[in-house]
Structure formats: structure tokens, C-alpha cells
C-alpha atoms as a PDB file:
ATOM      1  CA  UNK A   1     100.248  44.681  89.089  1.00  0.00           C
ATOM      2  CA  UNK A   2      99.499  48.130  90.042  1.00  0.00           C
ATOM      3  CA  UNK A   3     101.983  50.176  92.619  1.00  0.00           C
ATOM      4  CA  UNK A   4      99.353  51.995  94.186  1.00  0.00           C
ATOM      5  CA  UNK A   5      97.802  48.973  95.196  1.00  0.00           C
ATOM      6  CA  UNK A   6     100.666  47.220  96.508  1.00  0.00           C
ATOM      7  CA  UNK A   7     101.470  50.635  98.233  1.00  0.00           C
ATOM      8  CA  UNK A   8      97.815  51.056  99.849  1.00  0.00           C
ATOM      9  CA  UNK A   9      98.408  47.011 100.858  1.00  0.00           C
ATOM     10  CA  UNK A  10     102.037  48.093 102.427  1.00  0.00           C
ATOM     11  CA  UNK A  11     100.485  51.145 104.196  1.00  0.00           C
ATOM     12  CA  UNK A  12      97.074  49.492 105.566  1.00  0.00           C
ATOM     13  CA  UNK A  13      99.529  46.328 106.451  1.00  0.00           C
ATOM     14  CA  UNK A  14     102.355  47.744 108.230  1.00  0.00           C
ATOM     15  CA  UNK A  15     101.416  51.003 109.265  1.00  0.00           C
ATOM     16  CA  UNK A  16     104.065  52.943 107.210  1.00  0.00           C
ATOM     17  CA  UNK A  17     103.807  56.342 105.932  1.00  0.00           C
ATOM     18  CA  UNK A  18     103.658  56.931 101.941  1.00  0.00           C
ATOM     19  CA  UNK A  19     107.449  57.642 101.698  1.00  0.00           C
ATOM     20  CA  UNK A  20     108.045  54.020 103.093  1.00  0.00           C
ATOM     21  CA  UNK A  21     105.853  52.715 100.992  1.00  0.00           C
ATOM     22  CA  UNK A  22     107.247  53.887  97.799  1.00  0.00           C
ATOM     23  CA  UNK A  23     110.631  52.779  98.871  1.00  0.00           C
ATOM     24  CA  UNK A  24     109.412  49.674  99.548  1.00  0.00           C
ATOM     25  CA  UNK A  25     106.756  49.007  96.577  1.00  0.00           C
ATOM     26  CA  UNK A  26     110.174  48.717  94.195  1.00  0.00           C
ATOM     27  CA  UNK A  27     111.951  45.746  95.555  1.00  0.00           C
ATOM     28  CA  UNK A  28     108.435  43.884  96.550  1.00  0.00           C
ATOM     29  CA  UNK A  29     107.349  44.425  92.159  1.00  0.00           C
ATOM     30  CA  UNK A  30     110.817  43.076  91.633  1.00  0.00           C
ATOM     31  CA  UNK A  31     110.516  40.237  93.611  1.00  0.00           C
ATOM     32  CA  UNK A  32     113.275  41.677  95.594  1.00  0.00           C
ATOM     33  CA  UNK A  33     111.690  41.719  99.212  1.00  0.00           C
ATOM     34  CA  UNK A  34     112.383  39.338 101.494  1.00  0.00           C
ATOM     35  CA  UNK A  35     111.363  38.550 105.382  1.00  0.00           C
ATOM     36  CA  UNK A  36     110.604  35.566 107.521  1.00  0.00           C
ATOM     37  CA  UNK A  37     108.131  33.136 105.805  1.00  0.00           C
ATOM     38  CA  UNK A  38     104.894  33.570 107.667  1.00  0.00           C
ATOM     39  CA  UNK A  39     105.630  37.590 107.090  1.00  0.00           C
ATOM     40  CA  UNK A  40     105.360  37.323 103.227  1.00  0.00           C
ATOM     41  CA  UNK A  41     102.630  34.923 103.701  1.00  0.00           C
ATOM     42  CA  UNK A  42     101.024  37.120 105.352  1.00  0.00           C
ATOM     43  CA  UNK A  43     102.021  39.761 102.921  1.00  0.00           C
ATOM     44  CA  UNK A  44     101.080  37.671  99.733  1.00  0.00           C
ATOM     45  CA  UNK A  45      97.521  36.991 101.113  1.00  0.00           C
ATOM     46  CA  UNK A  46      96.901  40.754 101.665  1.00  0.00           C
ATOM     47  CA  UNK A  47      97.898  41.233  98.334  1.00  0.00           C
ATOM     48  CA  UNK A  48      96.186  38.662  97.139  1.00  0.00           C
ATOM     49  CA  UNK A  49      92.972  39.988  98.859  1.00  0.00           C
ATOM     50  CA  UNK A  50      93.279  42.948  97.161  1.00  0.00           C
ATOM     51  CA  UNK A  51      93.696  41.343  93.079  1.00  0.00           C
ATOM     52  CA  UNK A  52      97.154  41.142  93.170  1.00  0.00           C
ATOM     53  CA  UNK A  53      99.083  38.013  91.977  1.00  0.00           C
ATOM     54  CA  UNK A  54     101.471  36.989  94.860  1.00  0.00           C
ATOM     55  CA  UNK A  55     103.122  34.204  96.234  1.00  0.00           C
ATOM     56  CA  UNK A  56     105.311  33.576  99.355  1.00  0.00           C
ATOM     57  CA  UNK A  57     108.163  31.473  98.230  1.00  0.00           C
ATOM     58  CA  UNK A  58     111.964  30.662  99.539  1.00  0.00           C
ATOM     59  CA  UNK A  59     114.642  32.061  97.690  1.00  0.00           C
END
């Protein structure tokens, strides 16, 4: 899974800059990112949309 895609995903997503984007890009390739459940649903079908292998799951 490539960071600049998840990071282009984040950015296009949320609206953040690029230094929010690398802070967040870490904890989301570590599995390490958490929110409400239709928020990483939403998340994991961007990223999906864009070849990246993502799922939405509970801890």
C-alpha cells in the first residue's frame, strides 16, 4: 500500500493540508486509526476506490 496514495485519499477526503496528512497516513498503514464506523467506512471505500486494500472493522 502506497503512502502517497493513502495521503492524496486523506487530503481529497477530508480536506487537510499535506502536513496532516503525513501525520495521519502513519497510524491509518498501521492499522492504528480509529473513528466512528460509518467514518472508516467511508474511509475504506475511498481507499478502496483508489487500489488500496481496506477494510472498516471494530476493534
Amino acid at each position: 500500500m502506497g503512502r502517497v496514495i493513502v495521503m492524496r485519499v486523506l487530503r481529497a477526503t477530508f480536506g487537510v493540508g499535506l502536513p496532516e496528512a503525513k501525520a495521519v497516513v502513519g497510524q491509518v498503514l498501521a492499522e492504528a486509526y480509529w473513528g466512528t464506523l460509518p467514518e472508516m467506512g467511508y474511509l475504506a471505500r475511498k481507499l478502496r476506490g483508489a487500489g488500496v486494500d481496506a477494510v472498516a472493522a471494530r476493534p
